[in-house]
Protein backbone atom coordinates (compact mmCIF):
# COMPACT_ATOMS: atom_id res chain seq x y z
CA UNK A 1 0.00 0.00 0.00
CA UNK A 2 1.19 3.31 -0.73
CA UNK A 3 1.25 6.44 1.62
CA UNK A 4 1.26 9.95 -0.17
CA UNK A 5 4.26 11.53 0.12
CA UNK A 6 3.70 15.36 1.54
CA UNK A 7 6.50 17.18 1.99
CA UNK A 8 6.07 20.23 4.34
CA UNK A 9 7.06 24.43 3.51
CA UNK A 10 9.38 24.10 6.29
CA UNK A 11 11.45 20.87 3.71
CA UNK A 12 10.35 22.94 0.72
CA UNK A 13 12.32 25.91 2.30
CA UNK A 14 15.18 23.96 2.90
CA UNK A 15 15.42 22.72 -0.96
CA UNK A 16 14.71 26.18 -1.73
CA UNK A 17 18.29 27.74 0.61
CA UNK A 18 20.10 24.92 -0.61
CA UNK A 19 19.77 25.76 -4.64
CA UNK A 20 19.74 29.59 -2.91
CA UNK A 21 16.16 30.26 -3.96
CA UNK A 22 14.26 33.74 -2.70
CA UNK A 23 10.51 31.80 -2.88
CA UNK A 24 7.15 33.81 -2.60
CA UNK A 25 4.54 32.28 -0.29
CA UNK A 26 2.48 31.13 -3.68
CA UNK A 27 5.76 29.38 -5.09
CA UNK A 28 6.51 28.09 -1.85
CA UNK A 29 2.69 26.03 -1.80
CA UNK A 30 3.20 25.19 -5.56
CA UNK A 31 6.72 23.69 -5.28
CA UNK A 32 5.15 21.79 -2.18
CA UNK A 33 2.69 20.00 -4.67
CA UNK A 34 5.14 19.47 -7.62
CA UNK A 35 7.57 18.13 -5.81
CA UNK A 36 5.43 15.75 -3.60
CA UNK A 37 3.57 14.99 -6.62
CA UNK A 38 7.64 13.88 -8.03
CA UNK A 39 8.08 11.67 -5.31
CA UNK A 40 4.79 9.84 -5.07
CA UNK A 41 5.72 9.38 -8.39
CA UNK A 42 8.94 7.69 -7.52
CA UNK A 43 7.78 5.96 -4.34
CA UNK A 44 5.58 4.15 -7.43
CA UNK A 45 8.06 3.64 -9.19
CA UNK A 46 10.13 2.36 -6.21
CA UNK A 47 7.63 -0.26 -5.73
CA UNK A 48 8.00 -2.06 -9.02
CA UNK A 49 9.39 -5.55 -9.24
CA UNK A 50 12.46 -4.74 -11.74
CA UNK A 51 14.10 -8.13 -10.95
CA UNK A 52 13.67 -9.55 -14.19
CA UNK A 53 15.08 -6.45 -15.80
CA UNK A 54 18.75 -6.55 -16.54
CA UNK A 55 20.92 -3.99 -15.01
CA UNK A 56 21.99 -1.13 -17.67
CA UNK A 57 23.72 1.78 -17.66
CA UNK A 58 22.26 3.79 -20.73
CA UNK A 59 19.69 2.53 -23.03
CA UNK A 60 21.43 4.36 -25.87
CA UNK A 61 24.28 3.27 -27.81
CA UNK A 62 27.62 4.60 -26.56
CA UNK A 63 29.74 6.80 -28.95
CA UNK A 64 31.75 9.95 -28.80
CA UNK A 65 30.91 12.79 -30.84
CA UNK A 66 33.45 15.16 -31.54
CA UNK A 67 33.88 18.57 -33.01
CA UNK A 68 36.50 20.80 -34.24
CA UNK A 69 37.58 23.09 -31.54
CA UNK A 70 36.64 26.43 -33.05
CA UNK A 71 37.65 29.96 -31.39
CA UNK A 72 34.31 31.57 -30.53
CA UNK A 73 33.24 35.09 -28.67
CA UNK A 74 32.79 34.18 -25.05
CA UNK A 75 30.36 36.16 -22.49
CA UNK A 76 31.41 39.48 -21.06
CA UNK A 77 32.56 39.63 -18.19
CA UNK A 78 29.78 41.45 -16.97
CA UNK A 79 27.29 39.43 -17.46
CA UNK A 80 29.11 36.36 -16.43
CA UNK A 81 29.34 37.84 -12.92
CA UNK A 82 25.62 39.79 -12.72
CA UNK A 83 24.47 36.84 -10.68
CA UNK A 84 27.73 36.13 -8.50
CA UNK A 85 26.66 36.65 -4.87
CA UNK A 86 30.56 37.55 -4.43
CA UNK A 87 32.76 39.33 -6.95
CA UNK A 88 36.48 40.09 -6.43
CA UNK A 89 38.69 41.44 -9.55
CA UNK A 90 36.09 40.48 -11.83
CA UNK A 91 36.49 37.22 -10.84
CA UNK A 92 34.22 34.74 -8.57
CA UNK A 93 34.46 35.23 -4.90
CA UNK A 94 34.44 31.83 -3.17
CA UNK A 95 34.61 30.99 0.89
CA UNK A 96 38.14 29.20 1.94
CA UNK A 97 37.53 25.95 1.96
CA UNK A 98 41.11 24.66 2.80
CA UNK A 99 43.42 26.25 5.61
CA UNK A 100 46.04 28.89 4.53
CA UNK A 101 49.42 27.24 4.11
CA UNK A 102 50.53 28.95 7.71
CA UNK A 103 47.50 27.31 9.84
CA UNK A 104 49.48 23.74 8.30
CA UNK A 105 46.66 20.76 9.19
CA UNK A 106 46.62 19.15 11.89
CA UNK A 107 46.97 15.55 12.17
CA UNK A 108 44.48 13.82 15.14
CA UNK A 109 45.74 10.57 14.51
């Protein structure tokens, strides 16, 4: 038997500060739906019996396509960084994720 999946504002929020995602109160109870109504879906889908189905990776054939490198215009700058929440030197503003080479790591172990 199946149970409907609801998920709650409070989860919906959380999806919604993860992808960093400013929501209205309207979007907030419509992304609720759609994305319970996606996993119902899969819980369905979940409860199939696949074990007579043999494991694949890709159902299409495998081949590379290539293509001449050609020089093209790129984006300007500008508009590469309009939606940057941090900008530096017209570059990408990132948090330190590894220690400065002065803190060294510490080994626990």
């Amino acid at each position: 038997m199946m149970t409907a999946v609801k998920l709650s504002l409070e989860q919906v929020d959380h999806v919604a500060d993860l992808a960093r995602l400013a929501l209205t109160d309207q979007e907030r109870e419509t992304f609720r739906l759609q994305l319970s109504a996606v996993l119902e879906y899969a819980e369905r889908l979940r409860q199939l019996d696949t074990g007579d189905i043999p494991l694949t990776a890709t159902v299409l054939p495998l081949e590379n396509v290539m293509r001449n490198d050609e020089v093209r215009p790129s984006l300007p700058v500008e508009d590469v960084l309009a939606n940057a929440p941090a900008v530096q030197d017209g570059c990408f503003r990132v948090p330190i994720v590894l220690p400065a080479p002065s803190e060294g790591v510490r080994d626990d172990g």
